[in-house]
Protein backbone atom coordinates (compact mmCIF):
# COMPACT_ATOMS: atom_id res chain seq x y z
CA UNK A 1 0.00 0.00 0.00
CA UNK A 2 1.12 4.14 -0.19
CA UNK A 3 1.17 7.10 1.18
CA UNK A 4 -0.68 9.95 -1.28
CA UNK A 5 0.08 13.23 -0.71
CA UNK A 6 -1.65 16.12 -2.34
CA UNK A 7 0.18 19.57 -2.22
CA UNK A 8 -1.43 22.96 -3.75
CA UNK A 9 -3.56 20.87 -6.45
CA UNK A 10 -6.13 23.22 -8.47
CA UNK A 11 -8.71 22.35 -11.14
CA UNK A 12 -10.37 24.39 -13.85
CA UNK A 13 -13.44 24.04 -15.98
CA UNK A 14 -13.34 27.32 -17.85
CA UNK A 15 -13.86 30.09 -15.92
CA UNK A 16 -15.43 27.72 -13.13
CA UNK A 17 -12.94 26.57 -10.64
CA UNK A 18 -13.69 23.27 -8.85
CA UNK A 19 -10.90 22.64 -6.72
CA UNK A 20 -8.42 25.39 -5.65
CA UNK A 21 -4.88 24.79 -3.95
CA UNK A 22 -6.06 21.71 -2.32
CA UNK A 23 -3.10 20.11 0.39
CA UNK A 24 -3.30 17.02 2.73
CA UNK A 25 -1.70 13.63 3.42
CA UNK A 26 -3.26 10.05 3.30
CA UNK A 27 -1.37 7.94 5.24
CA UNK A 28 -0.49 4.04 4.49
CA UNK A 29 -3.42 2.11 4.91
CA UNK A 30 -5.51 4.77 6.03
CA UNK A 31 -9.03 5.11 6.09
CA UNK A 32 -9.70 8.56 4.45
CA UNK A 33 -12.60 10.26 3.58
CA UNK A 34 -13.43 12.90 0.87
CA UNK A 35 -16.65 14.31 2.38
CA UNK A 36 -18.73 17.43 1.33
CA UNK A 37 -22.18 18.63 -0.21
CA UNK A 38 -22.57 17.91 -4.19
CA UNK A 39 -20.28 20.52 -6.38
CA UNK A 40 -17.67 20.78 -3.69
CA UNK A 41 -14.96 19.61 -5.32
CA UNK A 42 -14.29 16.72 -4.11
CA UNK A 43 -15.01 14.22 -6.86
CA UNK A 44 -12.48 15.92 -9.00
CA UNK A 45 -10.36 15.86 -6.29
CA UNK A 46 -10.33 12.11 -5.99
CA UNK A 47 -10.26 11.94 -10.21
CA UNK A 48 -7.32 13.82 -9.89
CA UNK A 49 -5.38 11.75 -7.45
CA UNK A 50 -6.84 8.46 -9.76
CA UNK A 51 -5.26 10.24 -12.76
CA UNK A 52 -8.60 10.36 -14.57
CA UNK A 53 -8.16 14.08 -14.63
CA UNK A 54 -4.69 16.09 -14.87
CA UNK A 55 -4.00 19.09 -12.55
CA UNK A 56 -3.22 22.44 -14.06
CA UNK A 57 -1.13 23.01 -11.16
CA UNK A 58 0.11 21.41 -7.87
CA UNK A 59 1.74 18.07 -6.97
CA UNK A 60 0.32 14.34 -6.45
CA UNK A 61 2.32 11.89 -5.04
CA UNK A 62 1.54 8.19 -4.66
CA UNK A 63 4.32 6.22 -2.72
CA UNK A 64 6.71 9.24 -2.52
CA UNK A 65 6.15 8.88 -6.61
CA UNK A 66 5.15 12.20 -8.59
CA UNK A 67 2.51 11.32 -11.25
CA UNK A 68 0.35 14.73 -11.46
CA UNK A 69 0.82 14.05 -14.80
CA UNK A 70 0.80 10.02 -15.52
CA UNK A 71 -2.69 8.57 -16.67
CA UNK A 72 -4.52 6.04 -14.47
CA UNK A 73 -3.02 3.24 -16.11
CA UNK A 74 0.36 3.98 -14.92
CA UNK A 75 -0.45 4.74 -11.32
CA UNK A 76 -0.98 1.60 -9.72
CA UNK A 77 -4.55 2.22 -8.14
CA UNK A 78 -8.25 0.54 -8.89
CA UNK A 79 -11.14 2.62 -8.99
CA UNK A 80 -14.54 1.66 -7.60
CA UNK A 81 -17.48 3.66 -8.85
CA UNK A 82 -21.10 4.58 -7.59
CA UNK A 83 -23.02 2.60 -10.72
CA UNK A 84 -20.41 -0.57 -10.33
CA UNK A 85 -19.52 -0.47 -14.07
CA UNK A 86 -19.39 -3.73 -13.93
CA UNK A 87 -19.65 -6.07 -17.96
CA UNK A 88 -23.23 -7.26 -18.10
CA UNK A 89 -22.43 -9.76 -20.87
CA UNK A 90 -20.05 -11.63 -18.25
CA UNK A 91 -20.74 -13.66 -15.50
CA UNK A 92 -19.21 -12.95 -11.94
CA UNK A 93 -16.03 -14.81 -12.52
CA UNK A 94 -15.69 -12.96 -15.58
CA UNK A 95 -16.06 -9.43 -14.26
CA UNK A 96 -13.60 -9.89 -10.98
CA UNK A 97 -10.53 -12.17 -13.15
CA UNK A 98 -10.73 -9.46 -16.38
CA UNK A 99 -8.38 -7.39 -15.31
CA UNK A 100 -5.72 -9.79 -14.08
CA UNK A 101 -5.91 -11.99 -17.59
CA UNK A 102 -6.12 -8.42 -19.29
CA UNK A 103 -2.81 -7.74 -18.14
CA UNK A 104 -1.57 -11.86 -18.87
CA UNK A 105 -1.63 -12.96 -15.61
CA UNK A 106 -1.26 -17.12 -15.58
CA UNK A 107 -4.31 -18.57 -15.31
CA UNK A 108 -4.02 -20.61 -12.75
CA UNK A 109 -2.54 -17.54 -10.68
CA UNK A 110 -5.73 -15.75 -12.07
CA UNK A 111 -7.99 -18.91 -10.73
CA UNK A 112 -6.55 -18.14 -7.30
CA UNK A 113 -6.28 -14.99 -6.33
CA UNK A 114 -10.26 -14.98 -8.20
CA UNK A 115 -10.95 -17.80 -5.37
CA UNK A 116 -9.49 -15.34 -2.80
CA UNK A 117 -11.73 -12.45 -3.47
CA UNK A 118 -14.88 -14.50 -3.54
CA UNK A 119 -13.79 -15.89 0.09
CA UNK A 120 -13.50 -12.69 1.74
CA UNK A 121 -16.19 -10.93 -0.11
CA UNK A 122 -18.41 -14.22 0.92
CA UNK A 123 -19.69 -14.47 -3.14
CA UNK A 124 -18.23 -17.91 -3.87
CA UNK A 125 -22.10 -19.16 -5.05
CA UNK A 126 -22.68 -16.50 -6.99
CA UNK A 127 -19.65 -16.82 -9.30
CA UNK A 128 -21.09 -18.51 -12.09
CA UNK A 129 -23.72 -16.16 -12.05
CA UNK A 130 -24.80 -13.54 -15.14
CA UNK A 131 -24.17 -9.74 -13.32
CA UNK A 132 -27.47 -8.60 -14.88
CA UNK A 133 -29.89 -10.71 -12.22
CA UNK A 134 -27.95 -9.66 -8.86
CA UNK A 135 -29.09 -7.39 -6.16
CA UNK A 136 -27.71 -3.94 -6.05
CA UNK A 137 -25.53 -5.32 -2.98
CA UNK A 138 -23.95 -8.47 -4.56
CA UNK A 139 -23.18 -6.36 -7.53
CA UNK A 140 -21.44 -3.91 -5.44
CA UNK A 141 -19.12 -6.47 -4.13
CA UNK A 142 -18.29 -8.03 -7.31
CA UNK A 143 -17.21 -4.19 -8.46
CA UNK A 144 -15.31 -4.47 -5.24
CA UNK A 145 -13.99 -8.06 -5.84
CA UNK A 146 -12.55 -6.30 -9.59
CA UNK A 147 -10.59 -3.62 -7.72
CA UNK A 148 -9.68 -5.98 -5.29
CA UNK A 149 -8.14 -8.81 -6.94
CA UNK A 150 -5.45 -6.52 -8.63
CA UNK A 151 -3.76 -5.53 -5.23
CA UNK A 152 -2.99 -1.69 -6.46
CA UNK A 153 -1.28 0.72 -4.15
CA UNK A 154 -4.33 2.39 -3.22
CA UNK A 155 -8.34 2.11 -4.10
CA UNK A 156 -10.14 4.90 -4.68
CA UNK A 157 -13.94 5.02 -4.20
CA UNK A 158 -16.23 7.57 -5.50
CA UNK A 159 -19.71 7.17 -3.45
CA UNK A 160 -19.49 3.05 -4.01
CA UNK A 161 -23.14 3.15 -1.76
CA UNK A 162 -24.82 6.08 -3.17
CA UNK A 163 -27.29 3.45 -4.81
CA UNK A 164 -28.01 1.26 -2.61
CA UNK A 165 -31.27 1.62 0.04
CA UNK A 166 -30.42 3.38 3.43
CA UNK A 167 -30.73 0.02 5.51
CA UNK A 168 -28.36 -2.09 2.82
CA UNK A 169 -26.35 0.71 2.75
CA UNK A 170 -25.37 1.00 6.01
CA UNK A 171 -24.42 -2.90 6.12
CA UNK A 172 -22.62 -2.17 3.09
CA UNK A 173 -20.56 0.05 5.31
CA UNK A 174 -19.76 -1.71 7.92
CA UNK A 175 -18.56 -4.72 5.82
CA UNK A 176 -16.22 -2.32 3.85
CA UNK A 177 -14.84 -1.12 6.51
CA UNK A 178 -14.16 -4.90 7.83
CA UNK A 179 -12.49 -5.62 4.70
CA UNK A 180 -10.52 -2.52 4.98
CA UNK A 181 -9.22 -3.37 8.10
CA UNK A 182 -8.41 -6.90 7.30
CA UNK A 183 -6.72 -6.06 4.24
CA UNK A 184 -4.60 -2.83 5.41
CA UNK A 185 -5.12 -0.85 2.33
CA UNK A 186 -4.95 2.88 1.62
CA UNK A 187 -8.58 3.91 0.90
CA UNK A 188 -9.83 7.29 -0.66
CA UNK A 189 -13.63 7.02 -0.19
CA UNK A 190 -15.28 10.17 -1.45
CA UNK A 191 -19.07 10.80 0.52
CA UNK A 192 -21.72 13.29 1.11
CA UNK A 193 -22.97 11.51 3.54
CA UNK A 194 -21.69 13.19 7.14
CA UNK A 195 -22.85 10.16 8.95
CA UNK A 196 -21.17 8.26 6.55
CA UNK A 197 -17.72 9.29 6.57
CA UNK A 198 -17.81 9.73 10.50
CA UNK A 199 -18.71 5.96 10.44
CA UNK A 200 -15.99 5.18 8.19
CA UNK A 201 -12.90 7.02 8.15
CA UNK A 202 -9.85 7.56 9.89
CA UNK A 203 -9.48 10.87 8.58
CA UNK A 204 -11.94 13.23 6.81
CA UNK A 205 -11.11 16.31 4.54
CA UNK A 206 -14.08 18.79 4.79
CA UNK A 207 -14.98 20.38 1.01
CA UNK A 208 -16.78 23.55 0.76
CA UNK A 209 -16.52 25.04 -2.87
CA UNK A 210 -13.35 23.72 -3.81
CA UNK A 211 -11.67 24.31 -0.63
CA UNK A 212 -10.37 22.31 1.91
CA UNK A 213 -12.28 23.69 5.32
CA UNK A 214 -10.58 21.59 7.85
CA UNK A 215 -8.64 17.94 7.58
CA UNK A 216 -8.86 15.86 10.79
CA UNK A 217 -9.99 13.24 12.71
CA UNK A 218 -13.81 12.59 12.88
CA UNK A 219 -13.92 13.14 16.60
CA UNK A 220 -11.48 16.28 16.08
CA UNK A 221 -13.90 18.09 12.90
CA UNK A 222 -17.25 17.19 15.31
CA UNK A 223 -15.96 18.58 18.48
CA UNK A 224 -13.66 21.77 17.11
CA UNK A 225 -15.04 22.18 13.73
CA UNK A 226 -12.36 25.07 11.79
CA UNK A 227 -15.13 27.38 10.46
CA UNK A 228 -19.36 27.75 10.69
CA UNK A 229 -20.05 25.79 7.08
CA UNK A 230 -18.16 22.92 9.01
CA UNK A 231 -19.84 22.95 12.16
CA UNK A 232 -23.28 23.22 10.24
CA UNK A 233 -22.62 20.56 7.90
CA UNK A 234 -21.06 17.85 10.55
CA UNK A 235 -23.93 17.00 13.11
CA UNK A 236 -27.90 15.59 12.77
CA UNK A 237 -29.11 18.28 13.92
CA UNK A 238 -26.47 20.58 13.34
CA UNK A 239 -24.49 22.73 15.58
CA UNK A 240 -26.84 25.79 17.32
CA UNK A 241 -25.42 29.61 16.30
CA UNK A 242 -26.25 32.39 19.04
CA UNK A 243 -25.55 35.81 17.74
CA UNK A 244 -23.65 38.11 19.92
CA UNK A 245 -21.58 41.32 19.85
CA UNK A 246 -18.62 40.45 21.35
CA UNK A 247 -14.87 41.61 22.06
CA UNK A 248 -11.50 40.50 22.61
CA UNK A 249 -11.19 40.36 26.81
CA UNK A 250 -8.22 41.67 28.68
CA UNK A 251 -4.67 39.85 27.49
CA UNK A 252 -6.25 39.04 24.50
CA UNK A 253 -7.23 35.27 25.67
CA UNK A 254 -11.02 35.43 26.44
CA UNK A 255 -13.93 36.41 23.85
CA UNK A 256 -16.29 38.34 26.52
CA UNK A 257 -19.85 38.07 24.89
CA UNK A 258 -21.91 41.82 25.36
CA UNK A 259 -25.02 41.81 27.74
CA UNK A 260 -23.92 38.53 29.29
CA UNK A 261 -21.72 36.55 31.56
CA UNK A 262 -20.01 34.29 29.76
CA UNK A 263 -16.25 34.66 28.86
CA UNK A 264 -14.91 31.61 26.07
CA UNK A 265 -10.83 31.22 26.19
CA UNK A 266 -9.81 31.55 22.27
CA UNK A 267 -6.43 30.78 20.39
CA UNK A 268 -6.18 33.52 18.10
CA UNK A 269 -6.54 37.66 18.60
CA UNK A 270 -7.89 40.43 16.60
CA UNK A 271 -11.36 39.35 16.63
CA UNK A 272 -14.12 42.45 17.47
CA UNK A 273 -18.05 43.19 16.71
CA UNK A 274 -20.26 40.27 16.18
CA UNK A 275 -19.53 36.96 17.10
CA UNK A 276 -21.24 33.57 16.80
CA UNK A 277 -21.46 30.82 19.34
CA UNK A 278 -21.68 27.38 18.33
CA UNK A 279 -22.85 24.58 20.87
CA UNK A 280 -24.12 21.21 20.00
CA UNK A 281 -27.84 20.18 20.58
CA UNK A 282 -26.46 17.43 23.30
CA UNK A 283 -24.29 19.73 24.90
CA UNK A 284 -27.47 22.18 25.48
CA UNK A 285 -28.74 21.55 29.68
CA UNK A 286 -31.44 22.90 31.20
CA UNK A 287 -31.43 24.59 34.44
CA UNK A 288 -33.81 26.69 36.41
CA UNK A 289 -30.43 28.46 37.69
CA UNK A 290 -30.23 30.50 33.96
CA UNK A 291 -31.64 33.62 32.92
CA UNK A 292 -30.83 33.05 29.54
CA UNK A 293 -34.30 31.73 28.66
CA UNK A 294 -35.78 29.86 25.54
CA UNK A 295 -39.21 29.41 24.89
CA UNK A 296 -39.88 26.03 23.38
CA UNK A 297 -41.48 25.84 19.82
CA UNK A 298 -41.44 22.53 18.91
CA UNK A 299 -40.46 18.80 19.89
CA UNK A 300 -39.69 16.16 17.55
CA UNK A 301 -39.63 12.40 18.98
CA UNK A 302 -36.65 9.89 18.01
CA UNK A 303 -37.26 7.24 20.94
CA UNK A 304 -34.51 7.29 23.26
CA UNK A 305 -33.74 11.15 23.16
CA UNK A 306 -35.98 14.23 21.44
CA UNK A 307 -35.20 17.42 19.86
CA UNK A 308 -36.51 20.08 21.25
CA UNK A 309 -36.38 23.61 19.50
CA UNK A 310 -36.01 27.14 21.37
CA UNK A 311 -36.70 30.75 20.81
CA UNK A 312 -34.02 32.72 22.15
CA UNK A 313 -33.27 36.22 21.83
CA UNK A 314 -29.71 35.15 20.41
CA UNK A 315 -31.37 32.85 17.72
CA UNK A 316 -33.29 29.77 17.56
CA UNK A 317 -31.43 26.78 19.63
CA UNK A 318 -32.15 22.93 19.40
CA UNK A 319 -31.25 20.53 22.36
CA UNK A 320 -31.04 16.97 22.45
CA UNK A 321 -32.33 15.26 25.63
CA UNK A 322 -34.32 12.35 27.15
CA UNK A 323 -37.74 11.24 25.23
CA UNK A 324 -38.50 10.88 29.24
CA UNK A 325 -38.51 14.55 29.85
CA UNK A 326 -42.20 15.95 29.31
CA UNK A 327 -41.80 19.53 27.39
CA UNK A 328 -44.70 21.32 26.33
CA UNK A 329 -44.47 23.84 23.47
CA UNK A 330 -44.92 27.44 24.89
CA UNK A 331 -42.46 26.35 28.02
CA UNK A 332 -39.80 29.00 29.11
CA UNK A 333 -36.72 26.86 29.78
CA UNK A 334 -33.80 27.93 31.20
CA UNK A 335 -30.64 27.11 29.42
CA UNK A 336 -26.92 26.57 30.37
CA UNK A 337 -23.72 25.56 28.19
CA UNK A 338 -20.59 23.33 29.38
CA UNK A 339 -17.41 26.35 28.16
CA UNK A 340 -15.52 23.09 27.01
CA UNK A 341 -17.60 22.27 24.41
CA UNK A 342 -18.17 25.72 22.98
CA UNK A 343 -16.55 26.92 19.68
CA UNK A 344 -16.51 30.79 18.81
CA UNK A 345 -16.80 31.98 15.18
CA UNK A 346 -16.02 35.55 13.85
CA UNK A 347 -18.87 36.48 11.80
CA UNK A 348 -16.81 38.05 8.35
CA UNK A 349 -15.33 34.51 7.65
CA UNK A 350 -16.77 32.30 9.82
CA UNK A 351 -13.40 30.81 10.85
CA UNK A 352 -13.51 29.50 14.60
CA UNK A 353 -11.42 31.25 17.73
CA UNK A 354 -11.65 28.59 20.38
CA UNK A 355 -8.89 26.64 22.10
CA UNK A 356 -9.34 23.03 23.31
CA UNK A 357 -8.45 24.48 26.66
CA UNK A 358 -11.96 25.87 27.89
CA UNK A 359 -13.23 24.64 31.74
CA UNK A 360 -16.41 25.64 33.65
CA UNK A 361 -19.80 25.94 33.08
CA UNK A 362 -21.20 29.26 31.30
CA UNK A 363 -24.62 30.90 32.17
CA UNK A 364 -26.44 33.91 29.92
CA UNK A 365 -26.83 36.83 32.69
């Protein structure tokens, strides 16, 4: 397997640009996902690093290898895409051993390493099978069993569950993500499915317009997320925005929000005038101890826990508690915030100002 490493890699369409000055590292046998709303950029990111598209500009390495500019053919990687494109006039067999007796692989190394697949992909009965009468699933792991059986330096999916039905598809996941693991490989899985990719990946690279918004671990992008489109597009429901005016405390540490009590430690300076803060539905409490009050305007049921949705004079604010709690719409609600789970945003750029470091709990008033 390889380490890819994309550094300052930027697409054009025209006068459209899809991806600009794009950097981050996949490590060997990593996990990684591509993840971000349709248009983002980060399809033609992945066809880039595949070699299916050539960069204007930047660098792509693959195993400390440059090949911005090599085709697909020459870069050692299998592709797995969305509609399987898999040979209908083949059987099974067929499809998954093509591109090892393409390239005049023995046949009896061919017969093998086609027996292999099938084993861990659990399809030995349906080998002999035509491609045309399978379910969506089956097909999807003979399109997997293809990639597989070549044993590239890296596989590269482009939404490889986009057409399958929510309950198969979230099987689907789990299994790739066993064979993943059991295999070691380096995976680029692109997704624009949140849920998805925080199921999946080791890492995740954020897309918003053709820029990268924030590379990290899935715990690290949910808890800090880098900017507001992050924040709002990682989380079911998700993240809450309170409008404040707000200003850089004494020693330049501490965002103090106007008209209230709360002070948030931050890692950067220079931030003045409006400010945003960002808190997660399940890290909204309430507490008859608050005077920064929310009057509740709706309450959706999901079983366990239930979303209930606030009125505030900051903005609306959703909070995710017990189904056991009995909330009636109308309700004035006090409401409190843990500091160490807050994230401040400047409201030009959206980019966040909190340190990890935060302690205490904050109250409005």
């Amino acid at each position: 397997m390889a380490q890819i490493r994309i550094e300052n890699v930027r697409k054009e369409f025209g006068s459209f640009t899809a991806v600009q000055s794009s950097t981050f590292t996949v490590e060997d046998g990593e996990f990684f996902m591509l993840l971000g709303p349709s248009g983002c950029g980060k399809t033609t990111t992945l066809r880039m690093m595949a070699g299916l598209e050539l960069p204007p500009s930047g660098e792509i390495y693959i195993d400390g290898e440059e090949v911005g500019m090599k085709p697909a053919s020459q870069r050692d990687i299998a592709f797995v895409f969305q509609m399987f494109a898999l040979y209908p006039h083949m059987n099974v067999r067929r499809n998954i051993s093509y591109p090892l007796l393409s390239q005049g692989v023995p046949k009896a190394e061919v017969k093998s390493r086609v027996a292999e697949v099938a084993r861990i992909l659990k399809i030995e009965d349906i080998l002999d099978k035509p491609v045309g009468g399978l379910s969506g699933g089956d097909r999807q792991r003979v399109a997997l069993g293809r990639a597989i059986v070549r044993r590239p330096k890296a596989f590269f999916m482009d939404e490889p569950l986009g057409a399958l039905d929510a309950e198969f598809r979230e099987h689907m996941a789990e299994e790739l993500r066993a064979l993943h693991d059991r295999m070691g490989a380096t995976t680029v899985y692109v997704t624009h499915d949140q849920l998805e990719a925080m199921q999946m990946g080791d890492k995740i690279v954020v897309m918003n317009h053709g820029v990268v918004e924030q590379f990290g671990k899935p715990q690290q992008i949910y808890d800090w997320p880098a900017t507001k489109f992050v924040a709002n597009f990682i989380g079911s429901p998700p993240m809450n925005f309170l409008e404040f005016d707000g200003m850089i405390g004494i020693g330049g540490d501490h965002v103090e929000l106007s008209g209230t009590a709360v002070r948030v430690p931050v890692s950067r300076q220079g931030a003045k005038g409006k400010l945003t803060l960002g808190v997660r539905p399940e890290h909204v409490h309430f507490s008859d101890r608050s005077d920064f009050r929310g009057r509740v305007i709706a309450t959706e049921y999901l079983g366990t826990t239930q979303i209930v949705t606030m009125a505030t004079a900051n903005g609306v604010v959703k909070a995710r508690i017990s189904s056991n709690q009995a909330i009636a719409p109308g309700e004035i609600i006090g409401l409190e915030f843990d500091a160490r789970t807050l994230t401040v945003f400047t409201e030009e750029r959206g980019q966040a100002l909190l340190s990890e470091a935060n302690e205490g709990v904050l109250r409005h008033g």
